[in-house]
C-alpha atoms as a PDB file:
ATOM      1  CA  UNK A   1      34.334  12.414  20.385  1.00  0.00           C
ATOM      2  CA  UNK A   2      32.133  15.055  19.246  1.00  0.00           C
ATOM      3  CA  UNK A   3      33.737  15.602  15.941  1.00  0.00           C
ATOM      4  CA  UNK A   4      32.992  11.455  15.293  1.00  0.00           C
ATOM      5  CA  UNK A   5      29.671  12.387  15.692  1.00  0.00           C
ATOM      6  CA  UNK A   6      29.035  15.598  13.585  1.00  0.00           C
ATOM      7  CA  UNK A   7      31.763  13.480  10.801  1.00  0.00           C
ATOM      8  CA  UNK A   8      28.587  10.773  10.616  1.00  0.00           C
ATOM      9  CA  UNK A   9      25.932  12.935  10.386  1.00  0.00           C
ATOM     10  CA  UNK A  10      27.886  14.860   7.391  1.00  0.00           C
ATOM     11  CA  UNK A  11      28.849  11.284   5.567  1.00  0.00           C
ATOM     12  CA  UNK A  12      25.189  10.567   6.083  1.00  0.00           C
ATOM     13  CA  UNK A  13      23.794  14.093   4.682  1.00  0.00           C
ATOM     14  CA  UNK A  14      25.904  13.929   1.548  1.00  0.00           C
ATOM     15  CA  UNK A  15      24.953  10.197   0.544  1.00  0.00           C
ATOM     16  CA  UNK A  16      21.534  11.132   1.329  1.00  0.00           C
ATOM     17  CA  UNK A  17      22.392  13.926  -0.744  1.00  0.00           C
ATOM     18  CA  UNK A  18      24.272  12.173  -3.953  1.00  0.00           C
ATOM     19  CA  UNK A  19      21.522   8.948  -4.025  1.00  0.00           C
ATOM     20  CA  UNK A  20      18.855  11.929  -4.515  1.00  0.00           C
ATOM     21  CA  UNK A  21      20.079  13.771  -6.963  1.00  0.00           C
ATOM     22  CA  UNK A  22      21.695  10.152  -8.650  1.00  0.00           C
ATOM     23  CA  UNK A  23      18.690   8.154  -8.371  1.00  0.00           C
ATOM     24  CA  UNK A  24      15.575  10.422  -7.847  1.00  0.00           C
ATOM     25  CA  UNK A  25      13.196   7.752  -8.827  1.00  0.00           C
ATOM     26  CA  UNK A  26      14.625   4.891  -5.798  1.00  0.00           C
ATOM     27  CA  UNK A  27      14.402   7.499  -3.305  1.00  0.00           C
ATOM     28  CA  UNK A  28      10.847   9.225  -4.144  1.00  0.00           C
ATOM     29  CA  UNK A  29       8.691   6.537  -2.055  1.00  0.00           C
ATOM     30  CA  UNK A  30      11.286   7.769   1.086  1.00  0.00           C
ATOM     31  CA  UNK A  31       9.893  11.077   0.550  1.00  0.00           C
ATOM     32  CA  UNK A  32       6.340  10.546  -0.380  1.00  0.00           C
ATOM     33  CA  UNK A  33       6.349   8.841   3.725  1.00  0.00           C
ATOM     34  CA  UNK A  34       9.041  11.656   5.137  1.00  0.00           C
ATOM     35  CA  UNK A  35       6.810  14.699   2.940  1.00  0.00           C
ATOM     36  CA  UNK A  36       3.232  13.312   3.620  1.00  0.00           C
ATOM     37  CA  UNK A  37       0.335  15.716   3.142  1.00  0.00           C
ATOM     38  CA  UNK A  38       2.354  16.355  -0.193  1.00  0.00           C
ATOM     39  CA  UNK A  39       3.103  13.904  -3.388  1.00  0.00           C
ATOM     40  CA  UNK A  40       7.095  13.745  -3.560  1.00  0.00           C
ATOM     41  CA  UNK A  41       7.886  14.652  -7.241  1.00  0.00           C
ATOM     42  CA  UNK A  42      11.758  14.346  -8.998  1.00  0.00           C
ATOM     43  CA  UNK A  43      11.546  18.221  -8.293  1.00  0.00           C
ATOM     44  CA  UNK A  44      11.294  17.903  -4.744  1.00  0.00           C
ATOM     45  CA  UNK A  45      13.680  14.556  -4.225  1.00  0.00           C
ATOM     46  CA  UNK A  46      16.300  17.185  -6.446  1.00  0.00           C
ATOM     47  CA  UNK A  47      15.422  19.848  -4.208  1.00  0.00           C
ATOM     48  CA  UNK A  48      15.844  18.360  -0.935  1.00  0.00           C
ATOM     49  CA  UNK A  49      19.286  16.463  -2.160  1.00  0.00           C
ATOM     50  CA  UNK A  50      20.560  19.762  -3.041  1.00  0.00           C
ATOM     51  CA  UNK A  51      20.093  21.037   0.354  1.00  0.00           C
ATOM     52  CA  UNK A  52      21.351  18.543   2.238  1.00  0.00           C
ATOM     53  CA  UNK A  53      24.455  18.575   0.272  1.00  0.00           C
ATOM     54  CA  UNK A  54      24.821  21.933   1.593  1.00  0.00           C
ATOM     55  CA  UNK A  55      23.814  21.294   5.031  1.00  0.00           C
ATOM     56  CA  UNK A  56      26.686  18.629   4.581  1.00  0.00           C
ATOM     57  CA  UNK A  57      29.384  21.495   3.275  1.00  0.00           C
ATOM     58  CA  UNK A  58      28.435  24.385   5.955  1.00  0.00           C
ATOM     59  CA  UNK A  59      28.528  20.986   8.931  1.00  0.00           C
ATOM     60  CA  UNK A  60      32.115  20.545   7.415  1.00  0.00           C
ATOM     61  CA  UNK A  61      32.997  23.910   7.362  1.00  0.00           C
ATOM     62  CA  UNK A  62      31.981  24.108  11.337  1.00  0.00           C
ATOM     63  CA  UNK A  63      34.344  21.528  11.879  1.00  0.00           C
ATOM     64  CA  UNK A  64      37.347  22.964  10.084  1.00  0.00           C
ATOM     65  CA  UNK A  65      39.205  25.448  13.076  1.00  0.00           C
ATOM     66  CA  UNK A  66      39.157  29.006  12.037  1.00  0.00           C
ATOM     67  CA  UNK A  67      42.765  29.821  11.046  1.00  0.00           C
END
């Protein structure tokens, strides 16, 4: 049952992580509430889809069993 959960949170990281880096511009008023002493620019919608993308990979990698 644990590896459901930890499988939605990584489905959920990587779209997060694909719409930002497809459509920066959709997903910049998200950020400008979720970042808010700071103006969300492309470069930070980019930069924060980039790393959850990897927070996605190294979440999958923890639940492949070590060989």
């Amino acid at each position: 049952m644990h590896s459901i959960g930890v499988s939605v949170v990584i489905q959920l990281a990587l779209a997060l992580g694909l719409a930002g880096l497809f459509w920066p511009e959709k997903l910049a008023p998200v950020f400008d509430v979720l970042m808010f002493p700071w103006p969300a620019s492309y470069r930070t919608v980019r930069l924060n889809s980039i790393a959850a993308i990897l927070l996605s990979i190294l979440l999958f990698l923890s639940l492949v069993p070590p060989r």
